[in-house]
N, C-alpha and C. Protein backbone atom coordinates (compact mmCIF):
# COMPACT_ATOMS: atom_id res chain seq x y z
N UNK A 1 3.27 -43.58 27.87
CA UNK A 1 4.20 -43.04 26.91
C UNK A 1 3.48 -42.65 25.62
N UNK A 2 2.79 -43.80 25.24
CA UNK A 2 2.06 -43.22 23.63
C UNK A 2 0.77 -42.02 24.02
N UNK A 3 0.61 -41.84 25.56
CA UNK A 3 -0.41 -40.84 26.05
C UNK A 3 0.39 -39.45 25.87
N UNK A 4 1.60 -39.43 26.14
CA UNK A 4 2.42 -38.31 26.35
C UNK A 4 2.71 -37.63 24.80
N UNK A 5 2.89 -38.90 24.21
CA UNK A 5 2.71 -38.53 22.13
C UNK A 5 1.74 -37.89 21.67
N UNK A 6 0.89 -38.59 21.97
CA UNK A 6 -0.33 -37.97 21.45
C UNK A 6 -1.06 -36.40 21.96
N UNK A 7 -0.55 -36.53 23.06
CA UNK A 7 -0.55 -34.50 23.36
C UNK A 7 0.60 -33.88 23.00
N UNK A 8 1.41 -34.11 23.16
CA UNK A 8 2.34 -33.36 21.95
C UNK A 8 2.16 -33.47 20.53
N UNK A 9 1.83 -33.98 20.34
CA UNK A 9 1.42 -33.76 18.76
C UNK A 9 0.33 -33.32 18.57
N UNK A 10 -0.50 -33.47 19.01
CA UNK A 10 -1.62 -32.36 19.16
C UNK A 10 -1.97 -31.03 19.71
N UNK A 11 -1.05 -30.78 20.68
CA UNK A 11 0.14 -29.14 20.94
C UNK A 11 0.62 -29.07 20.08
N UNK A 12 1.34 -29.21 19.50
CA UNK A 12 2.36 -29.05 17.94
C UNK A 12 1.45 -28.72 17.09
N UNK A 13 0.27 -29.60 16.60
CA UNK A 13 -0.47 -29.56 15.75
C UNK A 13 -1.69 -28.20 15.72
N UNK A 14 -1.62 -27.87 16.94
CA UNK A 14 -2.88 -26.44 17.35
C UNK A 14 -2.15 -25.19 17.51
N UNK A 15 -0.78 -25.10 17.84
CA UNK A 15 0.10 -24.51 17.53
C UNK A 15 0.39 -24.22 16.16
N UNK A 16 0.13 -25.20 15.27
CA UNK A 16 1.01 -24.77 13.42
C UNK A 16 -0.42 -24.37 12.98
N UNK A 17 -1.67 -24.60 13.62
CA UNK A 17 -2.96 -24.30 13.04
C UNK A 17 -3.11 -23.15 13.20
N UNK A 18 -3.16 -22.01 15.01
CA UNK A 18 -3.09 -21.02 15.21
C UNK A 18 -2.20 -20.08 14.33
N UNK A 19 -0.59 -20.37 14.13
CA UNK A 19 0.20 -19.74 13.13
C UNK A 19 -0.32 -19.71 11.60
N UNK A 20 -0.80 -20.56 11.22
CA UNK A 20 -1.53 -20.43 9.90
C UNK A 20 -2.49 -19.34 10.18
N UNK A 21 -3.59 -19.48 11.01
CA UNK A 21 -4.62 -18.77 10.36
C UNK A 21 -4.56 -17.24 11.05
N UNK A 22 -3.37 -16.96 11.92
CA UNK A 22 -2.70 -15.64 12.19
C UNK A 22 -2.07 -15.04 10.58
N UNK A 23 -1.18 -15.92 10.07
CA UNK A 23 -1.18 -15.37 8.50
C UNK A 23 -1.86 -15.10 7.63
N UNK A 24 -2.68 -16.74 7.47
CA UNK A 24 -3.87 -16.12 6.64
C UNK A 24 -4.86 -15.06 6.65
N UNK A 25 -5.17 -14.81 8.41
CA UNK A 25 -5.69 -13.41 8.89
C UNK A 25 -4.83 -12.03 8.20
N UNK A 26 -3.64 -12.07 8.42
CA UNK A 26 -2.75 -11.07 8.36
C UNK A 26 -2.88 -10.66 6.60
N UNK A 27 -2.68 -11.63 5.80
CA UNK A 27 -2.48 -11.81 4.45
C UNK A 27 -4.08 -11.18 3.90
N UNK A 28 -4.83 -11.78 4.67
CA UNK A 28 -6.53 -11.31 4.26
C UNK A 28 -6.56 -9.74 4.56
N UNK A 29 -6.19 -9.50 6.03
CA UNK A 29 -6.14 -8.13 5.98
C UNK A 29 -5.16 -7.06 5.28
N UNK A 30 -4.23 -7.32 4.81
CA UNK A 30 -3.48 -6.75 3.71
C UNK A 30 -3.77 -6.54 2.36
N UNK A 31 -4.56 -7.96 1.47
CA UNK A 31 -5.61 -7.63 0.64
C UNK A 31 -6.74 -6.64 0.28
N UNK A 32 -7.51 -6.68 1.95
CA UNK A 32 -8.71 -5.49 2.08
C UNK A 32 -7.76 -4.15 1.98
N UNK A 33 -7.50 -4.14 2.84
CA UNK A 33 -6.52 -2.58 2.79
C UNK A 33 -6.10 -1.92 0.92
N UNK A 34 -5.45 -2.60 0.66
CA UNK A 34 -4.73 -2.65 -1.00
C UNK A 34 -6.67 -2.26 -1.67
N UNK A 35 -7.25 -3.34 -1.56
CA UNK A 35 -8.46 -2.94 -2.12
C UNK A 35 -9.45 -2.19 -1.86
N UNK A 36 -9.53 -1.24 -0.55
CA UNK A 36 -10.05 -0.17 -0.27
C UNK A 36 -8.83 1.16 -0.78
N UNK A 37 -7.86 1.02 -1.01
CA UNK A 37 -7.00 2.14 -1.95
C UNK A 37 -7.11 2.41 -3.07
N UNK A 38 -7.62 0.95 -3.36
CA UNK A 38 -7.46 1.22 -5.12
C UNK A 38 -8.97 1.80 -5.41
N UNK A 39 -10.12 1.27 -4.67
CA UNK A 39 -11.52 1.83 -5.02
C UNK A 39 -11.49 3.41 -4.47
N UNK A 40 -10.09 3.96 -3.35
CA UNK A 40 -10.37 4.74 -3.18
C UNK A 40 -9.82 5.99 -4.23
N UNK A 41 -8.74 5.60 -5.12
CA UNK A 41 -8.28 6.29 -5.98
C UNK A 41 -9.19 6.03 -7.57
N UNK A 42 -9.85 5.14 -7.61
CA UNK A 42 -10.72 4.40 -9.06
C UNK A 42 -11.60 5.50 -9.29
N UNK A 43 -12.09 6.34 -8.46
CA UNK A 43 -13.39 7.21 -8.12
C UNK A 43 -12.95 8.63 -8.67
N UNK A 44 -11.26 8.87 -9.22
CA UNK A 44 -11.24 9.73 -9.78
C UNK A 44 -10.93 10.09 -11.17
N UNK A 45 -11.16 10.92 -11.62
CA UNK A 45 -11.04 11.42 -13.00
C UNK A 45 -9.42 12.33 -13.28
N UNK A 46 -8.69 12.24 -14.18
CA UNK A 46 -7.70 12.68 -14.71
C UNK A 46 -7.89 13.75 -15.63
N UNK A 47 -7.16 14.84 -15.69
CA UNK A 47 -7.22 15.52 -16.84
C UNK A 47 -6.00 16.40 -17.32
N UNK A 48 -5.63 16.00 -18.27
CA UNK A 48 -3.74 16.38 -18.38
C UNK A 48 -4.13 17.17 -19.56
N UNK A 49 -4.21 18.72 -19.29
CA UNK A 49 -4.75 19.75 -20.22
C UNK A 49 -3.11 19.80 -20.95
N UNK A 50 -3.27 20.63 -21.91
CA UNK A 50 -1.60 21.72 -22.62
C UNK A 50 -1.36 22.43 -21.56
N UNK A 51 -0.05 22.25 -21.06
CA UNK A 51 0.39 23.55 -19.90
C UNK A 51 2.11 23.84 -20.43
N UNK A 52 2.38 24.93 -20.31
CA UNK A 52 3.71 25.25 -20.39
C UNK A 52 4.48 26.10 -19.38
N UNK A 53 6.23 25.65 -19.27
CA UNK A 53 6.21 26.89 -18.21
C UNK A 53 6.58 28.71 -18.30
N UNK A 54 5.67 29.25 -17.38
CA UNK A 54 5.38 30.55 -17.74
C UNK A 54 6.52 31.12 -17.02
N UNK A 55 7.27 30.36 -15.86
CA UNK A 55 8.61 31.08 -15.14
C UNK A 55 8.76 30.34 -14.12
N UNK A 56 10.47 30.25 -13.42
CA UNK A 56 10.87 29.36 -13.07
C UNK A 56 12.37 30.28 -12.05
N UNK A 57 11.86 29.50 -10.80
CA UNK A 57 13.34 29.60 -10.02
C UNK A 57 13.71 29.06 -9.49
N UNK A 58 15.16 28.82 -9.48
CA UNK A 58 16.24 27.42 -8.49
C UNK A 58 16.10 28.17 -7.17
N UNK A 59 16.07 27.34 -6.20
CA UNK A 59 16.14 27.52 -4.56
C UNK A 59 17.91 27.86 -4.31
N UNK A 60 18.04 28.76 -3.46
CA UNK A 60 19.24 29.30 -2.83
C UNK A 60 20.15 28.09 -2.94
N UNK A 61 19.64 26.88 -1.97
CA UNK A 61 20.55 25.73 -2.27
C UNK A 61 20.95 24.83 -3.46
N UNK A 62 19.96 25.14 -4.47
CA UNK A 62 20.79 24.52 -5.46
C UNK A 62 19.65 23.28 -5.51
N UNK A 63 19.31 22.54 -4.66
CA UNK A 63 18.19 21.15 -4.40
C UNK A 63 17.09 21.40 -4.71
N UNK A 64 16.65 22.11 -5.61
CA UNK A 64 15.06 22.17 -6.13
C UNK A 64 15.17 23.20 -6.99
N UNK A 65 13.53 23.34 -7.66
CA UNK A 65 12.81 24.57 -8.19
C UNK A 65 11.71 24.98 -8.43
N UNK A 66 11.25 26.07 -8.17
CA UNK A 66 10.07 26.32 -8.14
C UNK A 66 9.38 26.68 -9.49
N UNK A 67 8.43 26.15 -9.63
CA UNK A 67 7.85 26.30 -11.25
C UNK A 67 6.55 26.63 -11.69
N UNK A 68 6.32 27.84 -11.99
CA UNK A 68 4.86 28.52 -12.42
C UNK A 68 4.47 27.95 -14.26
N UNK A 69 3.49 27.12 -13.53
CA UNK A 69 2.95 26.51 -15.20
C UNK A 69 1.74 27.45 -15.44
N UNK A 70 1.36 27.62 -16.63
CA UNK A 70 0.33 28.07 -17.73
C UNK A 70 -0.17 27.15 -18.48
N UNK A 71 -1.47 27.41 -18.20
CA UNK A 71 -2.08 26.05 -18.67
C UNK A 71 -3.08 27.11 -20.79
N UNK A 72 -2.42 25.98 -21.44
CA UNK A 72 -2.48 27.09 -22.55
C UNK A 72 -4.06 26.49 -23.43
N UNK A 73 -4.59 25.60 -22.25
CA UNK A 73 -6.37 25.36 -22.84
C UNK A 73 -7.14 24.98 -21.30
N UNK A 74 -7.65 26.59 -20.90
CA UNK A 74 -8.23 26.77 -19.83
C UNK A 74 -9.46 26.23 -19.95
């Protein structure tokens, strides 16, 4: 009887170990990912010149518009 305990609880116990380190795997690989995005966007440069708009039209439906900017420091 205390033979039959002691493998179940040690099934139980290799069981909650495997589920841990399936998360912690999972959680690690979600980290890398996030941090190969951000080094992959870090690598660029911004540049928000003067632009104004030079002309402009609403779509047939009404749900958008199309917009021609001029950028007024080329």
């Amino acid at each position: 009887m205390k033979k039959k305990i002691i493998i179940a609880a040690s099934l139980v116990l290799s069981i909650a170990v495997a589920v841990f380190g399936l998360f912690t795997y999972q959680h690690h690989q979600k980290q890398e990912k996030a941090k190969q995005e951000r080094e992959k966007y870090e690598n660029y440069f911004y540049y928000t010149g003067q632009w104004e708009i030079d002309s402009y039209q609403f779509l047939e439906d009404g749900r958008g518009v199309v917009v021609h900017w001029k950028s007024l420091t080329p």
